[in-house]
C-alpha atoms as a PDB file:
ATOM      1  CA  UNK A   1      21.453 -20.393 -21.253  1.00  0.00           C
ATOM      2  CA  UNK A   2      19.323 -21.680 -18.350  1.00  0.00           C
ATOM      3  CA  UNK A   3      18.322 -25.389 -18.413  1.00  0.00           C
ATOM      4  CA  UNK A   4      14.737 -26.448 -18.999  1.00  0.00           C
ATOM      5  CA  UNK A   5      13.042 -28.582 -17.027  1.00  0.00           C
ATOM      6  CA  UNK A   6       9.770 -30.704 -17.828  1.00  0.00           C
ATOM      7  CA  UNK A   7       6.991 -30.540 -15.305  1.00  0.00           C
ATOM      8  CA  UNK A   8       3.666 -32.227 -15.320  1.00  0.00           C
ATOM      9  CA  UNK A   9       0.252 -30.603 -16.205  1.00  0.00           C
ATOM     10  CA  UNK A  10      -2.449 -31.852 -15.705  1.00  0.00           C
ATOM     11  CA  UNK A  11      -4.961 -31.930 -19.127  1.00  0.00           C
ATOM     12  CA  UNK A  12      -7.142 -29.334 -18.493  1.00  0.00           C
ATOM     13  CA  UNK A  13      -5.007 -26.779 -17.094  1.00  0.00           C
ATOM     14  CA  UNK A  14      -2.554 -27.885 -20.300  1.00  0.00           C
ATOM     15  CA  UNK A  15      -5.991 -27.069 -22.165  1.00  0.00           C
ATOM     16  CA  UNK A  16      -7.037 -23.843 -20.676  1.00  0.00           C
ATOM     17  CA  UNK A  17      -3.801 -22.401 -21.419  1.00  0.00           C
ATOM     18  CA  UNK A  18      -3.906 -23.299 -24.830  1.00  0.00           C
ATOM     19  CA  UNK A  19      -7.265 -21.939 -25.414  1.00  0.00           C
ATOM     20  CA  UNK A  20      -6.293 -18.810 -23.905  1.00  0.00           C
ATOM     21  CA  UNK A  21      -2.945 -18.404 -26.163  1.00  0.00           C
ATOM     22  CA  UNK A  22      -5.459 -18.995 -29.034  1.00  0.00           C
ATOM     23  CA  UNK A  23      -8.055 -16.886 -28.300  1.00  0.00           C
ATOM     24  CA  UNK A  24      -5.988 -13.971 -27.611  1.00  0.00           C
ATOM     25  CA  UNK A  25      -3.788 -14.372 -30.782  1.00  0.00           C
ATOM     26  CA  UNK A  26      -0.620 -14.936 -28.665  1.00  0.00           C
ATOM     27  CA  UNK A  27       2.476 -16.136 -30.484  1.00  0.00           C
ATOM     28  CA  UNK A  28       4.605 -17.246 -27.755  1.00  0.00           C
ATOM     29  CA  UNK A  29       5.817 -20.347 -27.213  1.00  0.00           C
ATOM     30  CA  UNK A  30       3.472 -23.073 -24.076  1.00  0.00           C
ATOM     31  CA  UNK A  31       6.191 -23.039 -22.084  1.00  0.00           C
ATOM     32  CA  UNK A  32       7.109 -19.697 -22.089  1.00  0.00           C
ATOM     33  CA  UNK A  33       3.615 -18.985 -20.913  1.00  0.00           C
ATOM     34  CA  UNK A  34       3.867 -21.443 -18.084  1.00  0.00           C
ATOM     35  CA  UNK A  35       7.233 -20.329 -17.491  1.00  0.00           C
ATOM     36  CA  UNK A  36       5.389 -16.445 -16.821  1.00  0.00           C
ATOM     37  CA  UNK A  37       2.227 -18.109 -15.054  1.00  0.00           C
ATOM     38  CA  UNK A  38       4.475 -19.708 -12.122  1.00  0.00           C
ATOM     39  CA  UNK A  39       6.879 -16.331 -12.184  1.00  0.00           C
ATOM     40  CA  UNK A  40       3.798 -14.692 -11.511  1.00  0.00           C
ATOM     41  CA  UNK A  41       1.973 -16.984  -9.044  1.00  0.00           C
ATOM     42  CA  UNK A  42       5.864 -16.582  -7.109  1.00  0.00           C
ATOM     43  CA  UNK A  43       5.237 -12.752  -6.973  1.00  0.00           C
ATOM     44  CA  UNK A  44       2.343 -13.171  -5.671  1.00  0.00           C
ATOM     45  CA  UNK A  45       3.065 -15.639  -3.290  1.00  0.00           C
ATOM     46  CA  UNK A  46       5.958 -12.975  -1.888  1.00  0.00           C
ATOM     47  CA  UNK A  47       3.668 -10.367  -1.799  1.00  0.00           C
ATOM     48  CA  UNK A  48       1.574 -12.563   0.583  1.00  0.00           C
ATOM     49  CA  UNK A  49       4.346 -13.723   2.728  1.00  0.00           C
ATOM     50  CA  UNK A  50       5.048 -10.021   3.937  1.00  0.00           C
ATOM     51  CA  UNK A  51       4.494  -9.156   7.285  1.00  0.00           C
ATOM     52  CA  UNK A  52       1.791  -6.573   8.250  1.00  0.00           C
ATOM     53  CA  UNK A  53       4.219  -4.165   9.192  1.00  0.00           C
ATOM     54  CA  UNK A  54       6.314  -3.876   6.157  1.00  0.00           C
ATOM     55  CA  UNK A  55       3.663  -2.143   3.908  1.00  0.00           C
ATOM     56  CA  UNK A  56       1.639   1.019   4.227  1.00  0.00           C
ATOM     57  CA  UNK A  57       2.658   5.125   3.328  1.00  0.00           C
ATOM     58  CA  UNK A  58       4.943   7.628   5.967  1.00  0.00           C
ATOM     59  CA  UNK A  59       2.971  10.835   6.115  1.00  0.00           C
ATOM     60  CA  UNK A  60       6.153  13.028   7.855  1.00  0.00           C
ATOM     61  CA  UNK A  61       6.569  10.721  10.707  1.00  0.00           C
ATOM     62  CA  UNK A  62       2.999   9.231  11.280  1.00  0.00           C
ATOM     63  CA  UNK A  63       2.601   5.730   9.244  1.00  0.00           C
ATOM     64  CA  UNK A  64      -0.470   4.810   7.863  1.00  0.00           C
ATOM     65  CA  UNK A  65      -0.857   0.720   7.588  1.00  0.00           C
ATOM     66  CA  UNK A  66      -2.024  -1.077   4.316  1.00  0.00           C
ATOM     67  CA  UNK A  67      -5.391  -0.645   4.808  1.00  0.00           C
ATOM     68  CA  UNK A  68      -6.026   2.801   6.052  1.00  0.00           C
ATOM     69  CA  UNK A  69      -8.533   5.188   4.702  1.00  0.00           C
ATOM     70  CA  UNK A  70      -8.949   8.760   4.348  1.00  0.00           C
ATOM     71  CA  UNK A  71     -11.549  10.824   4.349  1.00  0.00           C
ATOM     72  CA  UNK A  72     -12.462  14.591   3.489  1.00  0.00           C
ATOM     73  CA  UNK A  73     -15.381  16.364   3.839  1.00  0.00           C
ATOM     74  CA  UNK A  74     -17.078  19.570   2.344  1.00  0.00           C
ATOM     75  CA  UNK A  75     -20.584  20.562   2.913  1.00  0.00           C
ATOM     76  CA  UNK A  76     -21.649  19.007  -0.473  1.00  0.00           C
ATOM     77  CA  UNK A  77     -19.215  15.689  -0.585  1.00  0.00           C
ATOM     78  CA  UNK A  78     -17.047  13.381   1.098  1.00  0.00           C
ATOM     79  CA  UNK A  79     -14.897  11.558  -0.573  1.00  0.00           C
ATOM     80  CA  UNK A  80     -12.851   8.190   0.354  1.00  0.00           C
ATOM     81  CA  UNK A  81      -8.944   7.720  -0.288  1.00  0.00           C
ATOM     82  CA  UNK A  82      -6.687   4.665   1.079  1.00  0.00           C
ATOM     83  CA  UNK A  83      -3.607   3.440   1.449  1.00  0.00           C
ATOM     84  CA  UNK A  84      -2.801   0.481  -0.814  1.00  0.00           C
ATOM     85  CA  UNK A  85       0.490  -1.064  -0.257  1.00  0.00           C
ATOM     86  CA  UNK A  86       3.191   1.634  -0.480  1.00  0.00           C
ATOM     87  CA  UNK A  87       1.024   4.386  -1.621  1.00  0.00           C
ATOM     88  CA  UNK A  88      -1.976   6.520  -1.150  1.00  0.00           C
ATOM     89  CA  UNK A  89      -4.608   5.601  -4.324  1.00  0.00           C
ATOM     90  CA  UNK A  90      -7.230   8.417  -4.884  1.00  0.00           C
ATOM     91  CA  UNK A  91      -9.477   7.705  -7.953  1.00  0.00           C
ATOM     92  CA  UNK A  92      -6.287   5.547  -8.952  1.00  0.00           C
ATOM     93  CA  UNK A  93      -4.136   7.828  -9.288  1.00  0.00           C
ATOM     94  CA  UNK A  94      -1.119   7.737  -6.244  1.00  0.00           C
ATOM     95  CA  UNK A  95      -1.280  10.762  -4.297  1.00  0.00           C
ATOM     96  CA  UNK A  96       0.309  13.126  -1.451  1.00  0.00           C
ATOM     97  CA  UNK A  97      -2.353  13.552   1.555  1.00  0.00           C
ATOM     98  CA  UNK A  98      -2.091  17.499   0.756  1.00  0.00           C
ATOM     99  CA  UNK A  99      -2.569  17.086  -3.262  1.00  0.00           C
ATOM    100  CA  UNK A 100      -5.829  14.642  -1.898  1.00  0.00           C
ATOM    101  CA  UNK A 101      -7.365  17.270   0.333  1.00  0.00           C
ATOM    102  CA  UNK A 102      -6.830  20.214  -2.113  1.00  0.00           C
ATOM    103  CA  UNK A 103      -8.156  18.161  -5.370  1.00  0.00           C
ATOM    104  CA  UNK A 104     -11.222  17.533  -3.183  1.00  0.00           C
ATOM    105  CA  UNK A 105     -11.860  20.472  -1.495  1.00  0.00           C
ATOM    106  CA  UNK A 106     -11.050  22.260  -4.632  1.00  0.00           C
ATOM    107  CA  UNK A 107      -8.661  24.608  -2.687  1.00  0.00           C
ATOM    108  CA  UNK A 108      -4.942  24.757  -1.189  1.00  0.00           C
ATOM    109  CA  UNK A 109      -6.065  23.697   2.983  1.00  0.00           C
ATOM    110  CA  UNK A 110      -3.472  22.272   5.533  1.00  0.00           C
ATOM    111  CA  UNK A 111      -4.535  18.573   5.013  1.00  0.00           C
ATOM    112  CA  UNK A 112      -3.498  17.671   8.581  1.00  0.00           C
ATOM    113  CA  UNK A 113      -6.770  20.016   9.462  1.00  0.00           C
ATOM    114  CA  UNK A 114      -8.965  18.672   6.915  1.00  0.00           C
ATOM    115  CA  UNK A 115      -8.661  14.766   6.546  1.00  0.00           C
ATOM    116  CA  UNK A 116      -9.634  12.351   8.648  1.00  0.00           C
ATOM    117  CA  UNK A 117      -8.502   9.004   9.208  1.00  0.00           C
ATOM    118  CA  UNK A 118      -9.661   5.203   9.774  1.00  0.00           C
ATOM    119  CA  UNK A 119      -7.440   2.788  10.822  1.00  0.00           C
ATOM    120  CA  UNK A 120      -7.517  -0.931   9.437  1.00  0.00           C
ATOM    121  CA  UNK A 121      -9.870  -2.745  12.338  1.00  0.00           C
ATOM    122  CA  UNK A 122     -11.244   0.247  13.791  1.00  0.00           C
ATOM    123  CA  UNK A 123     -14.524   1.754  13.621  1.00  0.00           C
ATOM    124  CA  UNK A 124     -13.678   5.957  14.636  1.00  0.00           C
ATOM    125  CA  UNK A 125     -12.039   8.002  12.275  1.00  0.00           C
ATOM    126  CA  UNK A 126      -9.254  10.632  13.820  1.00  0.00           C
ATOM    127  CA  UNK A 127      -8.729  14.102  12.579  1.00  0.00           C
ATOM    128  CA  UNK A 128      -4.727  13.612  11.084  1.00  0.00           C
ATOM    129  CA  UNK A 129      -3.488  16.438  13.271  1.00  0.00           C
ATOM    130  CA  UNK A 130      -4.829  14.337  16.254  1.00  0.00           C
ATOM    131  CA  UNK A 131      -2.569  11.347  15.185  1.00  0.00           C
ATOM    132  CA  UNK A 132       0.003  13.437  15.019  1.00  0.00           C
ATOM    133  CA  UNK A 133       0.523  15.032  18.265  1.00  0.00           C
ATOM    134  CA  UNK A 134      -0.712  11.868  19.643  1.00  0.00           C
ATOM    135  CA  UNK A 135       2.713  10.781  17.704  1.00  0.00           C
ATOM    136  CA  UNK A 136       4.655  13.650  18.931  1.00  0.00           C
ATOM    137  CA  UNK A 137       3.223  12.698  22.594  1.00  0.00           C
ATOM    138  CA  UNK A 138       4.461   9.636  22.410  1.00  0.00           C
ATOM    139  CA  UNK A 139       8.255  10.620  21.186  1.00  0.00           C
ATOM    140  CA  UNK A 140       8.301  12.667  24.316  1.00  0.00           C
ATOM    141  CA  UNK A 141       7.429  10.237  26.446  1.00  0.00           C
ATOM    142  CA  UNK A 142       9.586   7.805  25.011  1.00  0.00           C
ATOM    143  CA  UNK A 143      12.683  10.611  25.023  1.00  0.00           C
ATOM    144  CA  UNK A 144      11.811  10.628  29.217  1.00  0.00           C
ATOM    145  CA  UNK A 145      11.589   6.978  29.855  1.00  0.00           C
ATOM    146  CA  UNK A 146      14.603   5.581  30.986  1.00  0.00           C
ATOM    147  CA  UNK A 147      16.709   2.649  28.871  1.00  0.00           C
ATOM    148  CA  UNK A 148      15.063  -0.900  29.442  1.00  0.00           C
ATOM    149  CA  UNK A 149      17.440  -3.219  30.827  1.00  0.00           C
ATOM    150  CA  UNK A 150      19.459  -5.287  28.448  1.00  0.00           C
ATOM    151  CA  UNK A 151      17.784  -8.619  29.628  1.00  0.00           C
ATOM    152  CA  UNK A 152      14.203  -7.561  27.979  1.00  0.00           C
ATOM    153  CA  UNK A 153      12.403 -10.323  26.233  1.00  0.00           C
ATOM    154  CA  UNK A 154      11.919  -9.196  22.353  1.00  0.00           C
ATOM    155  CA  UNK A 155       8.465  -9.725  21.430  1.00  0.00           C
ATOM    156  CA  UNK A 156       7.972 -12.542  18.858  1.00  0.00           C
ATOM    157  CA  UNK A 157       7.818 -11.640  14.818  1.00  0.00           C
ATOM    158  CA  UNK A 158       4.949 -10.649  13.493  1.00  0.00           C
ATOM    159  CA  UNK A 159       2.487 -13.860  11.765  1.00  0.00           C
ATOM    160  CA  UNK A 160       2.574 -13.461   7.876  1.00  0.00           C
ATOM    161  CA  UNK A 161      -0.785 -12.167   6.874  1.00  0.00           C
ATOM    162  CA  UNK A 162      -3.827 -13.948   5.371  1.00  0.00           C
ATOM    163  CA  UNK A 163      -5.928 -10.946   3.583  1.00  0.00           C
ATOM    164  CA  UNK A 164      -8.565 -11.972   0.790  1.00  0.00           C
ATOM    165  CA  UNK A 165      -7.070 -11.466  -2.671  1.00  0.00           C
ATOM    166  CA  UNK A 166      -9.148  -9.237  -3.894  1.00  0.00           C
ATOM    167  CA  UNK A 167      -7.163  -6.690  -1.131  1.00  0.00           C
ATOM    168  CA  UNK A 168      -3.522  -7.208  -2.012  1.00  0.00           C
ATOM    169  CA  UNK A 169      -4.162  -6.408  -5.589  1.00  0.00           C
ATOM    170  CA  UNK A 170      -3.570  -2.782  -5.863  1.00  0.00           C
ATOM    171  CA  UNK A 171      -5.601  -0.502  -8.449  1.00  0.00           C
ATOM    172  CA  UNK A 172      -4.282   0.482 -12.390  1.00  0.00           C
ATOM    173  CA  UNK A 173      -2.853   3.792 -12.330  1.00  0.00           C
ATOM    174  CA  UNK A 174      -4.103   6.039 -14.663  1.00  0.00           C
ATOM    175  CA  UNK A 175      -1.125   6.558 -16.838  1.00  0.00           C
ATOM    176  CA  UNK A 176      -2.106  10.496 -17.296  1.00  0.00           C
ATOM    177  CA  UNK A 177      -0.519  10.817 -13.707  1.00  0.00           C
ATOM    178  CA  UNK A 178       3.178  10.598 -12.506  1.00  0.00           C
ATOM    179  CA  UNK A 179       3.134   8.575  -9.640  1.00  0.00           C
ATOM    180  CA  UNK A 180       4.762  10.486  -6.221  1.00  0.00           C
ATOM    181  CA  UNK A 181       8.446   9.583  -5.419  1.00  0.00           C
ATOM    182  CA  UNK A 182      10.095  10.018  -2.210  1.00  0.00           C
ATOM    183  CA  UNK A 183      13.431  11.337  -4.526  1.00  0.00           C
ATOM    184  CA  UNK A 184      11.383  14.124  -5.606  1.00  0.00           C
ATOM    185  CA  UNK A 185       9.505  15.618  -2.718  1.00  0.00           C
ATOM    186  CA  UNK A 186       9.514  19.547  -2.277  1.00  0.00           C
ATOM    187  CA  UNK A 187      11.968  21.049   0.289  1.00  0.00           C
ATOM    188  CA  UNK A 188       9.397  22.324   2.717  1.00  0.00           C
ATOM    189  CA  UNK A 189       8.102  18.308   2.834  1.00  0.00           C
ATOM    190  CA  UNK A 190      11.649  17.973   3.695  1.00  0.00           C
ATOM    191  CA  UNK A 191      11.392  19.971   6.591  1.00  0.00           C
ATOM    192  CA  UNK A 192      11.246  19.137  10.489  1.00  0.00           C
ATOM    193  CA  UNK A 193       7.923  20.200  11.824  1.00  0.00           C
END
């Protein structure tokens, strides 16, 4: 059994939490609550303290930063998806970039053709299949380039990031939808291009 500890509260925080317990009918025990409140604020806190470049979706081999939007157009609509920590929220439900462009477009398209995409801090949006061999262009490059020598500075860590709350909290899933796991992906995703 762990230990408890006693830590100070002030009044009216000690006051808001009982109201709340008593307005929602809750049975469980002050501390326990506080005990969840801090567990809480301490996920939170984590979630904050991760570096930029730790979150965002792999679509094949381009990445797609927390942040990122997508966008596909018909000649009636457009509509707006983006990536929200790990995943790719549509209507919130978490989605494949191909399941996205056909539930729009109302029709099986290559979605590398059909959406477009808007980096976090830029204005332009890219066609995906742009990105891409932009991507592939790169590799190539990279592939020719010969080995830096061993006595290369490494550039600094990336600065923990300061986003607004209302950003970092991702949106309810609808629970009518299974949410898209890497385990289960369909051989031809699978595939090299």
């Amino acid at each position: 059994m762990t230990p408890n500890l006693c830590i100070a509260i002030s009044a009216p925080t000690l006051r808001a939490l009982l109201d709340f317990q008593s307005e929602h009918d809750q049975e469980a025990d002050p501390a326990d609550l506080a005990d969840q409140v801090i567990r809480n604020w301490l996920h939170y806190q984590r979630e904050l303290a991760k570096t930029v470049g730790q979150r965002g979706y792999f679509w094949k081999k381009l990445f797609l930063p927390d942040g990122t939007r997508l966008r596909v157009s018909n000649h009636m609509t457009t509509r707006y998806a983006a990536v929200v920590g790990d995943d790719l929220v549509y209507e919130s439900m978490t989605i494949s970039p191909n399941r996205f462009a056909q539930m729009t477009l109302g029709s099986a398209r290559n979605a590398w053709e059909v959406v477009y995409v808007q980096m976090p801090g830029q204005r332009e949006w890219k066609l995906a299949l742009r990105l891409r061999y932009a991507l592939e262009a790169d590799e190539r490059r990279a592939a020719n380039r010969p080995a830096t020598p061993p006595s290369a500075v490494a550039p600094p860590p990336a600065a923990p990031r300061n986003l607004p709350i209302a950003t970092l909290h991702a949106p309810q899933l609808r629970p009518d939808c299974e949410e898209r796991r890497k385990a289960y992906r369909r051989a031809e995703d699978l595939l090299l291009d």
